[in-house]
Protein backbone atom coordinates (compact mmCIF):
# COMPACT_ATOMS: atom_id res chain seq x y z
CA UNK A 1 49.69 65.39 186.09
CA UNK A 2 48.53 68.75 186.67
CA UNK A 3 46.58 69.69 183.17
CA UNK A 4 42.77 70.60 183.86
CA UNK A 5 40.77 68.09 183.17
CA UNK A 6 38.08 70.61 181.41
CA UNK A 7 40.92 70.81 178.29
CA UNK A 8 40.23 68.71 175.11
CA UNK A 9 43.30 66.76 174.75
CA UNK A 10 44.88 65.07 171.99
CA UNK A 11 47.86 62.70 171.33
CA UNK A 12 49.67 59.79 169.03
CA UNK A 13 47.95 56.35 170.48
CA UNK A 14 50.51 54.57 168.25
CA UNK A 15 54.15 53.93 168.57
CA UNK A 16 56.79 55.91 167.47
CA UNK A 17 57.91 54.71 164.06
CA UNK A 18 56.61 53.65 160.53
CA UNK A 19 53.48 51.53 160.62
CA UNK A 20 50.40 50.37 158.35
CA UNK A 21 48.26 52.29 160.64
CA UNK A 22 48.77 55.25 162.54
CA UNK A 23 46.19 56.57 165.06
CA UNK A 24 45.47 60.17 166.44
CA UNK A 25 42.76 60.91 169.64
CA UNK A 26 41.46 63.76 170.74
CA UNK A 27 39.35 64.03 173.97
CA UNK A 28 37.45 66.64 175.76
CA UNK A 29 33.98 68.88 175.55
CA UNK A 30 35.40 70.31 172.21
CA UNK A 31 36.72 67.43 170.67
CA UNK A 32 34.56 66.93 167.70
CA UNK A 33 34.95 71.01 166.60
CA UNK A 34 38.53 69.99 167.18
CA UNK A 35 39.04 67.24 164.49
CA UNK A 36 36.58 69.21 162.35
CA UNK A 37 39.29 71.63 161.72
CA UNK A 38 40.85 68.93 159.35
CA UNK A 39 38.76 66.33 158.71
CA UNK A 40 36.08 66.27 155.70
CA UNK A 41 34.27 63.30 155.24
CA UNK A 42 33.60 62.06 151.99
CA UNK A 43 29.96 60.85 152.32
CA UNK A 44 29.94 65.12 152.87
CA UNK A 45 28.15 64.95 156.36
CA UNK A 46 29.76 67.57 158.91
CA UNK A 47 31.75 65.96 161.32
CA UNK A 48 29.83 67.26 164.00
CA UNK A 49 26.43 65.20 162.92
CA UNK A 50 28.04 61.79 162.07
CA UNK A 51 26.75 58.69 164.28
CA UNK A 52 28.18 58.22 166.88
CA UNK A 53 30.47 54.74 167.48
CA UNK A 54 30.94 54.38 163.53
CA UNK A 55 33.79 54.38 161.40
CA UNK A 56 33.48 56.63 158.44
CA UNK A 57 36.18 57.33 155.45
CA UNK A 58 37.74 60.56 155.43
CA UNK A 59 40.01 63.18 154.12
CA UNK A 60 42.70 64.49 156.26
CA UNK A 61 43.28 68.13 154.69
CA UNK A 62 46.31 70.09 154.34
CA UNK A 63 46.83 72.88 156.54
CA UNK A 64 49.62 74.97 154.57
CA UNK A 65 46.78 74.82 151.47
CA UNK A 66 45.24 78.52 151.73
CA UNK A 67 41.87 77.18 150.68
CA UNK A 68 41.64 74.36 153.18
CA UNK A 69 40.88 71.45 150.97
CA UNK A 70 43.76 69.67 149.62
CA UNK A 71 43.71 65.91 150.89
CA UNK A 72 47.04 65.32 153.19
CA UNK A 73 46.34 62.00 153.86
CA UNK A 74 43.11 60.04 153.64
CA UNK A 75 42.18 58.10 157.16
CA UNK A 76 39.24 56.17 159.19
CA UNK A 77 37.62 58.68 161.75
CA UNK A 78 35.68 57.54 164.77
CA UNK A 79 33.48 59.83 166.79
CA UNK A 80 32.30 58.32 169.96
CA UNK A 81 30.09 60.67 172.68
CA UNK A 82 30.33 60.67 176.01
CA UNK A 83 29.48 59.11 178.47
CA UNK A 84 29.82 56.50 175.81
CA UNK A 85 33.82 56.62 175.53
CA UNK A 86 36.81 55.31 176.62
CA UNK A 87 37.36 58.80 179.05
CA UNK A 88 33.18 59.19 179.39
CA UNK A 89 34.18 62.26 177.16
CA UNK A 90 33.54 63.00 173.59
CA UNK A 91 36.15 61.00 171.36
CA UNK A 92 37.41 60.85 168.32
CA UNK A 93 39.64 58.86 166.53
CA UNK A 94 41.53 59.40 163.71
CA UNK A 95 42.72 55.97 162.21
CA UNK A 96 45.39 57.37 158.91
CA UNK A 97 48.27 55.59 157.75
CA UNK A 98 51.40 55.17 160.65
CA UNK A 99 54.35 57.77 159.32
CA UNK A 100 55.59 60.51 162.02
CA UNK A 101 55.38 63.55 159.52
CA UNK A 102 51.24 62.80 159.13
CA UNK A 103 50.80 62.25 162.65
CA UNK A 104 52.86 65.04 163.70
CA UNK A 105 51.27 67.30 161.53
CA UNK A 106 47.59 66.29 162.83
CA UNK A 107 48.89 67.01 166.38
CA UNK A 108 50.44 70.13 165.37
CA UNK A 109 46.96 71.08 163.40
CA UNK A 110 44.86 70.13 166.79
CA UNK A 111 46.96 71.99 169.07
CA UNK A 112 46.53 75.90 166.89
CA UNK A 113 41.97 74.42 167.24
CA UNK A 114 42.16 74.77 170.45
CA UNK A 115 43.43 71.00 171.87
CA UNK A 116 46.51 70.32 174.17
CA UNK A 117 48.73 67.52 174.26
CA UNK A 118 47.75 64.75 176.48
CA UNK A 119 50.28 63.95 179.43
CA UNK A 120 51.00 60.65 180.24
CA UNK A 121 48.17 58.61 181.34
CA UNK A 122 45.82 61.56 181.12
CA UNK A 123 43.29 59.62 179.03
CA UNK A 124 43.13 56.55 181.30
CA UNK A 125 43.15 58.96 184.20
CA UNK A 126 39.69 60.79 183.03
CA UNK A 127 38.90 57.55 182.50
CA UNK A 128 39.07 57.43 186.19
CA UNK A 129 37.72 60.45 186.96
CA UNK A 130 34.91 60.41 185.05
CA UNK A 131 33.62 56.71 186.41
CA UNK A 132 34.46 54.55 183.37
CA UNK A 133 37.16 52.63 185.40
CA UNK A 134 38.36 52.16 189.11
CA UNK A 135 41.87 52.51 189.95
CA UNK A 136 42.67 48.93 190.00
CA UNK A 137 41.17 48.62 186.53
CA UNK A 138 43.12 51.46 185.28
CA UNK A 139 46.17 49.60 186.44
CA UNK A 140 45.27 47.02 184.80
CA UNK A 141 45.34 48.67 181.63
CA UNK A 142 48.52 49.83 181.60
CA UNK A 143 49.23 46.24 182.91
CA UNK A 144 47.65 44.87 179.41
CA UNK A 145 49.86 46.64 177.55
CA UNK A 146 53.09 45.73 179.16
CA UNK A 147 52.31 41.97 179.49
CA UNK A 148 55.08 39.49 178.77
CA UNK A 149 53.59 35.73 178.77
CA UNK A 150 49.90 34.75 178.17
CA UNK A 151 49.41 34.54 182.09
CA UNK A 152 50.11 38.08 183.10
CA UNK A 153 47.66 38.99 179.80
CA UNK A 154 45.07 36.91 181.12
CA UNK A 155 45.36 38.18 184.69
CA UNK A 156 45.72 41.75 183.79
CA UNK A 157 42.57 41.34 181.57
CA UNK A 158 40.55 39.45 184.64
CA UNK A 159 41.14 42.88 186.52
CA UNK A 160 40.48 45.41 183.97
CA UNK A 161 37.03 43.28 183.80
CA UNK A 162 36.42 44.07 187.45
CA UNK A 163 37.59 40.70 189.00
CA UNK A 164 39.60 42.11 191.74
CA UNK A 165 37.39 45.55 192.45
CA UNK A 166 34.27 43.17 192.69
CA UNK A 167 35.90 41.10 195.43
CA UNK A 168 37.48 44.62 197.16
CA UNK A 169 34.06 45.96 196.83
CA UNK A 170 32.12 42.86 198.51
CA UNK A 171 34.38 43.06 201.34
CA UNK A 172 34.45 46.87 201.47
CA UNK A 173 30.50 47.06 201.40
CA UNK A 174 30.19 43.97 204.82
CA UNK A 175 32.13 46.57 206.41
CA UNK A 176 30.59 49.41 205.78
CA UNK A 177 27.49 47.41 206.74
CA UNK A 178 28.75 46.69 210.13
CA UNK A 179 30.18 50.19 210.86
CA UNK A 180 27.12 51.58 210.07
CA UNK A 181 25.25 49.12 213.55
CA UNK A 182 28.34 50.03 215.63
CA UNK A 183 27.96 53.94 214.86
CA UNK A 184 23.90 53.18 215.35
CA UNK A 185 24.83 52.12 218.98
CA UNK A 186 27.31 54.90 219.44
CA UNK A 187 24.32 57.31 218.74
CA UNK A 188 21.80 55.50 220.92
CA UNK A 189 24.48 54.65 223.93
CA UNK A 190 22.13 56.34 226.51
CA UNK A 191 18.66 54.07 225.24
CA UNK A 192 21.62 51.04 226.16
CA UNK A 193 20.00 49.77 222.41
CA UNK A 194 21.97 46.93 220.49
CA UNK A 195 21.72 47.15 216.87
CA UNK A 196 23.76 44.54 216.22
CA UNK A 197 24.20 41.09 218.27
CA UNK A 198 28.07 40.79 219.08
CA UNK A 199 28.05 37.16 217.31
CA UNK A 200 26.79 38.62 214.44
CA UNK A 201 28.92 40.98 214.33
CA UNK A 202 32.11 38.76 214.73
CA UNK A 203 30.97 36.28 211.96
CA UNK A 204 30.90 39.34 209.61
CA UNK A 205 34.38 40.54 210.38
CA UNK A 206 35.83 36.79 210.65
CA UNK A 207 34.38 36.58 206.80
CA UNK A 208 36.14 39.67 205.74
CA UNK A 209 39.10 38.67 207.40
CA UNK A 210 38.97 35.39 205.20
CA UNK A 211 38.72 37.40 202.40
CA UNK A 212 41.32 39.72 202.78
CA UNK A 213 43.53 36.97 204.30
CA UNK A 214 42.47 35.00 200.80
CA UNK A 215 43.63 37.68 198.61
CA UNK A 216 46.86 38.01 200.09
CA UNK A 217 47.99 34.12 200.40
CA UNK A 218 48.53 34.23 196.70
CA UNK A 219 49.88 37.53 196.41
CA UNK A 220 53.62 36.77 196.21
CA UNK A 221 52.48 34.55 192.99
CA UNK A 222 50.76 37.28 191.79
CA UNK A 223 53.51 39.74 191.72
CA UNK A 224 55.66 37.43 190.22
CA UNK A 225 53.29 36.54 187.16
CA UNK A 226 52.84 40.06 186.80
CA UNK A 227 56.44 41.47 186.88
CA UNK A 228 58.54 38.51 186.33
CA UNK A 229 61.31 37.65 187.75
CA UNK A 230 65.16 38.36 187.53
CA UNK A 231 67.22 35.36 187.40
CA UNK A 232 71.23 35.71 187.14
CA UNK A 233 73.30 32.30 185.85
CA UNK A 234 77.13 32.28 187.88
CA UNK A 235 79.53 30.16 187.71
CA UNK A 236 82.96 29.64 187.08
CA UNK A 237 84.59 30.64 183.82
CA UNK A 238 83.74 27.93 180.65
CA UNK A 239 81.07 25.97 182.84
CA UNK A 240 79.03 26.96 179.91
CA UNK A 241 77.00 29.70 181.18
CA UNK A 242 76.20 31.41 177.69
CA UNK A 243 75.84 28.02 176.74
CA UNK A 244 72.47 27.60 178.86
CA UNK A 245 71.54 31.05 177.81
CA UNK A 246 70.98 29.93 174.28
CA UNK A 247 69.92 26.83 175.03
CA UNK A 248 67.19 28.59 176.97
CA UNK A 249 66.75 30.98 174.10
CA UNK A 250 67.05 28.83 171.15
CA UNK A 251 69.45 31.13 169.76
CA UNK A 252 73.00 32.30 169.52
CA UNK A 253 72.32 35.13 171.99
CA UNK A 254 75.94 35.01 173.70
CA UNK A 255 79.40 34.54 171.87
CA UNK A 256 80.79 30.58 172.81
CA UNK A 257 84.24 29.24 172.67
CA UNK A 258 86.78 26.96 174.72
CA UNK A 259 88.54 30.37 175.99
CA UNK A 260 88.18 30.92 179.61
CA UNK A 261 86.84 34.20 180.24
CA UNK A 262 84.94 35.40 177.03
CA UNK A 263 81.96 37.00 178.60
CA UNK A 264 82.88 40.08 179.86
CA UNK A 265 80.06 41.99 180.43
CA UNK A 266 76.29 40.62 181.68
CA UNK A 267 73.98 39.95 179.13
CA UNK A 268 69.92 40.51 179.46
CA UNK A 269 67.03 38.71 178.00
CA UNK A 270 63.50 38.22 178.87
CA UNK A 271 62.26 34.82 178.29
CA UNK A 272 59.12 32.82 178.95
CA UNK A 273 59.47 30.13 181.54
CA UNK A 274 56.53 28.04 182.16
CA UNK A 275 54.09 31.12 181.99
CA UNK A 276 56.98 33.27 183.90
CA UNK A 277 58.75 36.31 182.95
CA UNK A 278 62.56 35.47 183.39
CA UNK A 279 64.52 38.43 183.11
CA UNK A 280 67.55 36.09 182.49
CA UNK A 281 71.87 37.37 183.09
CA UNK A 282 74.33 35.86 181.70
CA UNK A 283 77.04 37.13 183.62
CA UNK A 284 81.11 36.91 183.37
CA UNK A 285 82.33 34.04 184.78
CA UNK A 286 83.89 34.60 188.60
CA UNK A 287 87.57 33.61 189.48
CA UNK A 288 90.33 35.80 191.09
CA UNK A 289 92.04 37.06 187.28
CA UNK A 290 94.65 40.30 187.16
CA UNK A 291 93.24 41.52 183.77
CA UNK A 292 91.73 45.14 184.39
CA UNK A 293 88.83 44.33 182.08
CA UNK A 294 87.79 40.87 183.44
CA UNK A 295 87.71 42.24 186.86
CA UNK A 296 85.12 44.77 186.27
CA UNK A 297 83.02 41.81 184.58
CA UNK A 298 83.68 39.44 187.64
CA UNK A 299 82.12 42.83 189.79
CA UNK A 300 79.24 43.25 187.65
CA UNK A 301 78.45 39.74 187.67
CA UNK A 302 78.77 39.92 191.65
CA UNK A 303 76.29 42.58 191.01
CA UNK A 304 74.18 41.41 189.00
CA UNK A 305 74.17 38.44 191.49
CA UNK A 306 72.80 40.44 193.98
CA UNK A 307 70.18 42.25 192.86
CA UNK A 308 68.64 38.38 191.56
CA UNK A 309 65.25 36.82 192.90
CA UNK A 310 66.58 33.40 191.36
CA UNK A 311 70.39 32.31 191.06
CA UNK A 312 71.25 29.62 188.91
CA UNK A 313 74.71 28.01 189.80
CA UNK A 314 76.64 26.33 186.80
CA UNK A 315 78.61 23.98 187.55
CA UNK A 316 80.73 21.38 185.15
CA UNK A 317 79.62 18.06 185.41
CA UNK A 318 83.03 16.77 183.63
CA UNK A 319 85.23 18.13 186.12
CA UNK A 320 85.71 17.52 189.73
CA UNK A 321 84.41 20.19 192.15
CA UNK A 322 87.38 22.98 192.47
CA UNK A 323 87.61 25.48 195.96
CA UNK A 324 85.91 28.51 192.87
CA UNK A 325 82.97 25.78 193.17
CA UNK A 326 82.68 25.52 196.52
CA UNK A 327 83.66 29.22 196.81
CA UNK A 328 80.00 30.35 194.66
CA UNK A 329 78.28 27.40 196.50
CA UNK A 330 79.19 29.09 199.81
CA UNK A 331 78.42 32.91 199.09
CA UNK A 332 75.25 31.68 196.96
CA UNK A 333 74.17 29.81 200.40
CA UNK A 334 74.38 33.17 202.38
CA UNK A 335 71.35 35.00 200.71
CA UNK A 336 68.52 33.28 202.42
CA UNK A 337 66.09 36.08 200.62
CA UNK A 338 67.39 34.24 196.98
CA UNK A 339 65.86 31.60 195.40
CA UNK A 340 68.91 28.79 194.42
CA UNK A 341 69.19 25.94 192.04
CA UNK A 342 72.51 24.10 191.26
CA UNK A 343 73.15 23.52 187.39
CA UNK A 344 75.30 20.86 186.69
CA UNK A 345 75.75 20.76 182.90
CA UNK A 346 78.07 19.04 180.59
CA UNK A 347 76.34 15.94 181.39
CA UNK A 348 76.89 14.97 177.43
CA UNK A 349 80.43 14.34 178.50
CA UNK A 350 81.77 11.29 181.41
CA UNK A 351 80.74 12.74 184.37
CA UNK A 352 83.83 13.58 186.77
CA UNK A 353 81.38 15.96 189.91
CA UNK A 354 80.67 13.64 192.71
CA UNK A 355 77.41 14.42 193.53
CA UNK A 356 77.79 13.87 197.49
CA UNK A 357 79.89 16.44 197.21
CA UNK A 358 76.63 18.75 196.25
CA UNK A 359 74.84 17.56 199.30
CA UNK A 360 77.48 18.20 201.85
CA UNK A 361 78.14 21.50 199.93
CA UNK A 362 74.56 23.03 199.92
CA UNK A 363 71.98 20.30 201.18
CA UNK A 364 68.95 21.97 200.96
CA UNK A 365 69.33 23.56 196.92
CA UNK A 366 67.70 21.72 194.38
CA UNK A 367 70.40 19.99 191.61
CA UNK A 368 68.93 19.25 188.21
CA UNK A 369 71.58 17.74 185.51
CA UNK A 370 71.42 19.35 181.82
CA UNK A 371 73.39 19.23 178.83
CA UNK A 372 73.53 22.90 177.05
CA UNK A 373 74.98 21.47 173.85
CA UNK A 374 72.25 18.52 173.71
CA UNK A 375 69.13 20.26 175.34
CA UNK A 376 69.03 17.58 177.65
CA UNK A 377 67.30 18.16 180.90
CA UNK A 378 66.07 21.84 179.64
CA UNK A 379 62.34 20.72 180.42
CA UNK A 380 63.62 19.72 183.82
CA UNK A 381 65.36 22.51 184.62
CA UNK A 382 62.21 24.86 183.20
CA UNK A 383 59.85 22.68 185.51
CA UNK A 384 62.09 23.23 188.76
CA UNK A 385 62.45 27.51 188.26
CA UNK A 386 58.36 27.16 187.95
CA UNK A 387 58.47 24.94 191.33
CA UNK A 388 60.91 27.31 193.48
CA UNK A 389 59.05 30.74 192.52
CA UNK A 390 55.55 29.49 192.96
CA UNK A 391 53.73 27.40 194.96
CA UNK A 392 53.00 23.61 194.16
CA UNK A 393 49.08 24.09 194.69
CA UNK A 394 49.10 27.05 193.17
CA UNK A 395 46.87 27.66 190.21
CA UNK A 396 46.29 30.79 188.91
CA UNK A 397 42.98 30.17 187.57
CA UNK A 398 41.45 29.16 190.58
CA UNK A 399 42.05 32.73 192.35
CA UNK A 400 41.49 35.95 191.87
CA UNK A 401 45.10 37.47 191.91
CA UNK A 402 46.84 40.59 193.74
CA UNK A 403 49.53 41.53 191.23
CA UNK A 404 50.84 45.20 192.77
CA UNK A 405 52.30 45.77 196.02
CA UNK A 406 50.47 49.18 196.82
CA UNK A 407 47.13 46.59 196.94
CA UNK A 408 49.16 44.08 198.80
CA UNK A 409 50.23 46.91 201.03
CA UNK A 410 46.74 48.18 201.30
CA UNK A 411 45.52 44.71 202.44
CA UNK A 412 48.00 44.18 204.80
CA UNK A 413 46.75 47.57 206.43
CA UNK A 414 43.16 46.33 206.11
CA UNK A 415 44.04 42.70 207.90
CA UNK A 416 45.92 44.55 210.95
CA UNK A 417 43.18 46.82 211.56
CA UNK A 418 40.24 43.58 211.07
CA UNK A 419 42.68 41.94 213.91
CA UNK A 420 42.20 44.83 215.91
CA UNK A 421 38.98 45.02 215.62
CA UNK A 422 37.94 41.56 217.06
CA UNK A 423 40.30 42.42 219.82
CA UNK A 424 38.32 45.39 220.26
CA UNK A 425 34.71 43.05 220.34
CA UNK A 426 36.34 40.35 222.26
CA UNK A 427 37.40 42.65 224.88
CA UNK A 428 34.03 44.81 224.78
CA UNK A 429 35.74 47.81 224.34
CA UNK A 430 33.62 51.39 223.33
CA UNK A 431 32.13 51.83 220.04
CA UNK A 432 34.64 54.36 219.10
CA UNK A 433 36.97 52.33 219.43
CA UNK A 434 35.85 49.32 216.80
CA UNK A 435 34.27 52.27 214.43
CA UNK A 436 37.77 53.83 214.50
CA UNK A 437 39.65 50.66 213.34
CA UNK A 438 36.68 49.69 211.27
CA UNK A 439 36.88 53.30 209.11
CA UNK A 440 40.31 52.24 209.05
CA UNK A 441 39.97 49.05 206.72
CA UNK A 442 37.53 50.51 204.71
CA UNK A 443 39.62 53.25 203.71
CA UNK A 444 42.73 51.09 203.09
CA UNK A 445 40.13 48.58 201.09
CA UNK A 446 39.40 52.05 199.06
CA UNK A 447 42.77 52.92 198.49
CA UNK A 448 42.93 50.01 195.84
CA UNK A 449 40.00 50.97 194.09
CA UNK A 450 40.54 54.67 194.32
CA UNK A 451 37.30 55.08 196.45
CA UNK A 452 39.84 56.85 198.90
CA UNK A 453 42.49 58.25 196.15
CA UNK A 454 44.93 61.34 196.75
CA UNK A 455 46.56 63.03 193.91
CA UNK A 456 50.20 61.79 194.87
CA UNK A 457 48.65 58.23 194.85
CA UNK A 458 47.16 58.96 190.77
CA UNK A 459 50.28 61.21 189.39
CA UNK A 460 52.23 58.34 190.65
CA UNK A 461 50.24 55.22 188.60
CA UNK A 462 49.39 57.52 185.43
CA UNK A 463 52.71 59.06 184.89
CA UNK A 464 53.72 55.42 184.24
CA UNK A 465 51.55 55.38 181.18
CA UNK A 466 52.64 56.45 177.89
CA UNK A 467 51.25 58.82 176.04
CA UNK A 468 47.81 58.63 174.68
CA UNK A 469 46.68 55.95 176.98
């Protein structure tokens, strides 16, 4: 994102499309004489002396009319000052109805008064910059948006309230605390003066250690509420693997019949399981087959297998175990970094799978009996995906949650360095020494609130925005 931040920037805040409402802002120094250049208010006030923070009915005027007052379009505006503001800048919003050729032509209008289209995140990033969020909160915003169950919604919305930055913070500020007694001893080494006991100083970094080391034990859970998870159903031709699909979906997602083979290509949906985001595929079904266009289905379904956090083996419960079975049973078993749950469906039919023959097969993977055509079982097999990805004490309202890696990677930074530091006290080594380490995991704890930020580290969360957040 390289566009100065001194600009006044504008964009489309809505999606692309026809709507009922369509919404235009504009940010920056000059961002009311901006909007002024085609707004007119009807209560006749200029732009520039309406209250601030209030919505007030407008004209949107025509810019091909020569004398400037034709209505194009009649619209909400909202002016709200700085430091008052989404971006701590002046803001104003233009709230007019959602077609492309109005909101277009606003953004064209802006751009010849003197305002630039926004990049990518550039809003949210002056947010940023200008105090009105920390970094983790700004992630969170963009987490808000692209939330997929009520969980991730409510944990994204915990951190754009400050849950996670207050508990980074905490810990940050005990360290800083502590670094600034060891540096006070560096300074008065020759007057041999202590200005902090060693005991007191090991309680504080054994309680920041339990923090950090707190924040991280759920941190796997967090990532997955947050992201989701991709789950891939294999199995055998006609086991009934589209069948569970829309069973799971409630709908007729995938194409059924008796033929052997029909699914050719993987399907994709994103379902809700038990508050987790299942990025479900359906894939072909996998047997040795000469037909040119099954065999590239049978590789993307190996594929597809692959690249899966949870694998859900079908297998027919009205037919004896065959060596294509025991073949998926086998190659499923050599992933240890997978998740694994055996499927047996078909139960609605006389059951012909021996069941030792799971056991001695793949002991240690959960089996949970289903009927696709009945629904029986669903709920159990729902209840077991929620017990393999997360923990069974886990809870996520009891915890304040790391959802992104680059904070789980900044923790783990700030727990090897706290670990290095009591080796440091325990083994009375120089001040330098435990202030060097210490400086350490206080910059890494900065890192996730953008107290210690570099632009590479910014470009590379805002440019995932959209544009005109």
């Amino acid at each position: 994102m390289n566009g100065p931040l001194n600009d006044t920037i504008c964009a489309i805040a809505t999606p692309i499309g026809e709507g009922g409402v369509g919404i235009v802002r504009i940010s920056g120094e000059k961002a009311v004489d901006v909007a002024a250049s085609l707004v007119a208010l009807r209560s006749g006030v200029p732009l520039a002396s309406a209250a601030s923070h209030a919505l007030q009915h407008a004209d949107i005027l025509d810019p091909t009319d020569s004398t400037g007052r034709t209505p194009l379009d009649e619209a909400l505006v909202a002016v709200m000052r700085g430091p008052k503001s989404y971006t701590g800048e002046d803001v104003v919003e233009l709230q007019c109805h959602g077609g492309m050729v109005i909101l277009r032509t606003i953004c064209e209008v802006l751009a010849r008064a003197g305002a630039r289209l926004a990049e990518p995140g550039e809003f949210t990033k002056r947010a940023f910059l200008n105090g009105r969020l920390d970094l983790a909160q700004a992630e969170a915003v963009l987490d808000t948006i692209r939330a997929k169950t009520a969980g991730s919604l409510r944990i994204a919305q915990e951190q754009l309230r400050g849950a996670l930055s207050h508990e980074i913070d905490a810990v940050r500020e005990t360290l800083i605390g502590l670094l600034a007694h060891v540096e006070a001893g560096i300074d008065f080494v020759e007057e041999d003066i202590a200005f902090i006991p060693t005991d007191e100083l090991t309680a504080g970094l054994h309680l920041a250690h339990g923090a950090v080391s707190r924040l991280l034990a759920h941190s796997r859970e967090g990532r997955i509420l947050r992201e989701g998870v991709t789950a891939a159903i294999i199995g055998r031709p006609n086991v009934g693997k589209s069948s569970l699909l829309n069973a799971l979906l409630k709908t007729d997602r995938a194409i059924v019949t008796a033929i052997p083979g029909t699914t050719r290509d993987v399907l994709e949906e994103v379902l809700n399981i038990r508050g987790i985001a299942l990025r479900l595929l359906d894939t072909a079904g996998i047997r040795d087959t000469a037909d040119p266009v099954e065999q590239e289905g049978v590789r993307r379904s190996r594929a597809a297998q692959e690249q899966a956090d949870l694998v859900l083996i079908v297998l027919d419960g009205s037919a004896p175990l065959t060596e294509e079975d025991r073949s998926l049973l086998r190659e499923a078993c050599s992933h240890e970094d997978q998740k694994r749950l055996v499927v047996v469906n078909k139960t609605d039919l006389p059951i012909r799978l021996d069941p030792t023959l799971l056991s001695f097969e793949k002991p240690d993977c959960a089996v949970v009996k289903i009927s696709a055509k009945t629904g029986y079982g669903l709920d159990d097999l729902r209840d077991r995906i929620r017990m393999l990805l997360l923990r069974p004490d886990f809870e996520s309202r009891e915890t304040v949650l790391v959802t992104h890696l680059r904070h789980q990677t900044a923790l783990w930074r700030t727990l090897d360095a706290l670990t290095a530091v009591l080796a440091s006290v325990e083994a009375k080594a120089a001040g330098e020494l435990i202030a060097m380490d210490l400086r350490a995991a206080i910059d890494a704890l900065g890192e996730i609130t953008g107290a210690v930020s570099t632009d590479d580290i910014l470009d590379r969360i805002f440019r995932e925005f959209c544009i005109g957040k």
